[in-house]
Protein backbone atom coordinates (compact mmCIF):
# COMPACT_ATOMS: atom_id res chain seq x y z
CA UNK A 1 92.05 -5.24 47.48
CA UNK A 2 95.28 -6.71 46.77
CA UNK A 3 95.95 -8.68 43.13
CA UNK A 4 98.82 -11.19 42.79
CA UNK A 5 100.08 -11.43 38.84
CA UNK A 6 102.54 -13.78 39.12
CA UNK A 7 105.86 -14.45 36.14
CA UNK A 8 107.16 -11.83 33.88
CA UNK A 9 104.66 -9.82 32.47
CA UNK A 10 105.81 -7.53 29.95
CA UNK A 11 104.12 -4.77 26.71
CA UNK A 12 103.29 -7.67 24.70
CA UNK A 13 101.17 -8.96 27.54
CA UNK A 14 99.55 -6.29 28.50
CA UNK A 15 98.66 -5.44 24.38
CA UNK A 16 97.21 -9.09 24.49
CA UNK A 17 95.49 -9.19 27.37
CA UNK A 18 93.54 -5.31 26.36
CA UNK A 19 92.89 -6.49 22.73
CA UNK A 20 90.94 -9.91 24.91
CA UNK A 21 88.92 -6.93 26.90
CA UNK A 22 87.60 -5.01 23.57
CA UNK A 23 87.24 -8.07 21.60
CA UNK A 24 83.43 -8.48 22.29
CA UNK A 25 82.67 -4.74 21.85
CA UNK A 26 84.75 -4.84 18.22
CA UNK A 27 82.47 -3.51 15.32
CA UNK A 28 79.45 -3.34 17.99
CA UNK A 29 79.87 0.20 19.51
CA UNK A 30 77.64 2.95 18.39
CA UNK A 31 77.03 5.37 21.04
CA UNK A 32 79.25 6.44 24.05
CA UNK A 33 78.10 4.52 26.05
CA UNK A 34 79.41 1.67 24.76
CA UNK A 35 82.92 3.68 24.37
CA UNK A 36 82.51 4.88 28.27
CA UNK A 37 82.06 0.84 29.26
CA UNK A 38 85.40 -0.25 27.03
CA UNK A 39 87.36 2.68 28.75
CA UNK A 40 86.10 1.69 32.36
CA UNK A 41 86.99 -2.06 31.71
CA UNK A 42 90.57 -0.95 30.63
CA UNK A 43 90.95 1.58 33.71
CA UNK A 44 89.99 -1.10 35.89
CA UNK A 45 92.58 -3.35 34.12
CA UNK A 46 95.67 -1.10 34.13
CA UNK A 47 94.39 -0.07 37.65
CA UNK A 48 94.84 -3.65 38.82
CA UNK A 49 98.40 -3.92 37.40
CA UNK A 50 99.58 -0.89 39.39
CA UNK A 51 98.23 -2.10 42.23
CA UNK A 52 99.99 -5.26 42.03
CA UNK A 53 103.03 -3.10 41.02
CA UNK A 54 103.76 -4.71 37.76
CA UNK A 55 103.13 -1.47 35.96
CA UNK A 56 104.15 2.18 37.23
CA UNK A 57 101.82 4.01 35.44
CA UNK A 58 99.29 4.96 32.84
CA UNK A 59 97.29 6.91 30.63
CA UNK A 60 94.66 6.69 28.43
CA UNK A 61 92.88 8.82 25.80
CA UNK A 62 89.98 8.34 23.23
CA UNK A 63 89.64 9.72 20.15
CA UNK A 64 86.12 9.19 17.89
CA UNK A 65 86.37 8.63 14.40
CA UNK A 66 84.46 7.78 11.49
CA UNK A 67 84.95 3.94 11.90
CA UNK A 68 86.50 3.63 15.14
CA UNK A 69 87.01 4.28 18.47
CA UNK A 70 90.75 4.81 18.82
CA UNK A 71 92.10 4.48 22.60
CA UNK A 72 95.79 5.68 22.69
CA UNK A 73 97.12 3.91 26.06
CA UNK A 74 100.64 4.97 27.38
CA UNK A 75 101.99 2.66 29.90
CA UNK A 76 104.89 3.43 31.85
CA UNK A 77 106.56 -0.16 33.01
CA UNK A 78 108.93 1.01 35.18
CA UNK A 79 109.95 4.77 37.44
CA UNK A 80 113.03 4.69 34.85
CA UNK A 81 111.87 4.25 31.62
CA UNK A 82 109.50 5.85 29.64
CA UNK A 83 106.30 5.41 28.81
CA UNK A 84 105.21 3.21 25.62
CA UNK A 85 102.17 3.84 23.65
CA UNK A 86 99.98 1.13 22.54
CA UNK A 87 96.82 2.10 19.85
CA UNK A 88 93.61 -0.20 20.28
CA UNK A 89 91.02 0.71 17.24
CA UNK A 90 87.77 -0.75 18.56
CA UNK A 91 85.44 -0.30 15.34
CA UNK A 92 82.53 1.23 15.46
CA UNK A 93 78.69 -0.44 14.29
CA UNK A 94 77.56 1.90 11.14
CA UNK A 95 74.62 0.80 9.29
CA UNK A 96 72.20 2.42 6.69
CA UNK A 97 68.49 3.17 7.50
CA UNK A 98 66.50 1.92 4.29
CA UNK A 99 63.67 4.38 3.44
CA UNK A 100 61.11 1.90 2.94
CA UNK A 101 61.08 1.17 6.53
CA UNK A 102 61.07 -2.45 8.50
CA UNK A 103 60.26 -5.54 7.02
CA UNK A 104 59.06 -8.93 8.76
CA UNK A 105 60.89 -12.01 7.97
CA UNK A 106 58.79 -15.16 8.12
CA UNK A 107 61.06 -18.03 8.29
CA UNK A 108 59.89 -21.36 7.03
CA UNK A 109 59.45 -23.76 9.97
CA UNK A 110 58.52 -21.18 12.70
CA UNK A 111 55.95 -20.81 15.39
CA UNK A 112 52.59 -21.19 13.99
CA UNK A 113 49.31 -20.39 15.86
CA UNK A 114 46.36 -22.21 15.96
């Protein structure tokens, strides 16, 4: 399949447009799962600028840390130059089991049965 990116399209760009991808999984990952989707959606991304040849390469690594999933993305723009490296922290969802267990919320106005 063939993708057309038309106009200038430079680092900046690209940084924009991968921070838009992880936006909705920012402070909601907790498993790797949700760390294997992000990396897929940014492979497919950097995949489609290569093929329409306004990239020449790429890689991309992950690195798990305490808050954060840290992708380190090196893009190559050109066969001549070399590659940039661009760090996207996509934190991570941590939250703290009480002991005493779940509790039910009844909110004032809600369903009511008869």
């Amino acid at each position: 399949m063939s993708v057309f990116i038309s106009g200038s399209y430079n680092l900046q760009d690209i940084k924009h447009d991968l921070l838009k991808i992880m936006k909705p999984y920012d402070g909601y990952m907790y498993n790797n799962v949700d760390t294997e989707t992000v990396t897929r959606l940014f492979n497919s991304f950097l995949g489609d600028l290569k093929t329409a040849h306004r990239i020449y390469a790429f890689t991309q690594e992950c690195s798990d840390k305490e808050n954060a999933v840290t992708f380190d993305i090196s893009i190559q723009i050109h066969r001549d130059r070399t590659p940039k490296k661009l760090k996207i922290h996509v934190g991570r969802l941590n939250y703290n089991v009480k002991e005493t267990g779940w509790q039910e919320i009844v909110l004032p106005g809600e369903y009511s049965f008869v």
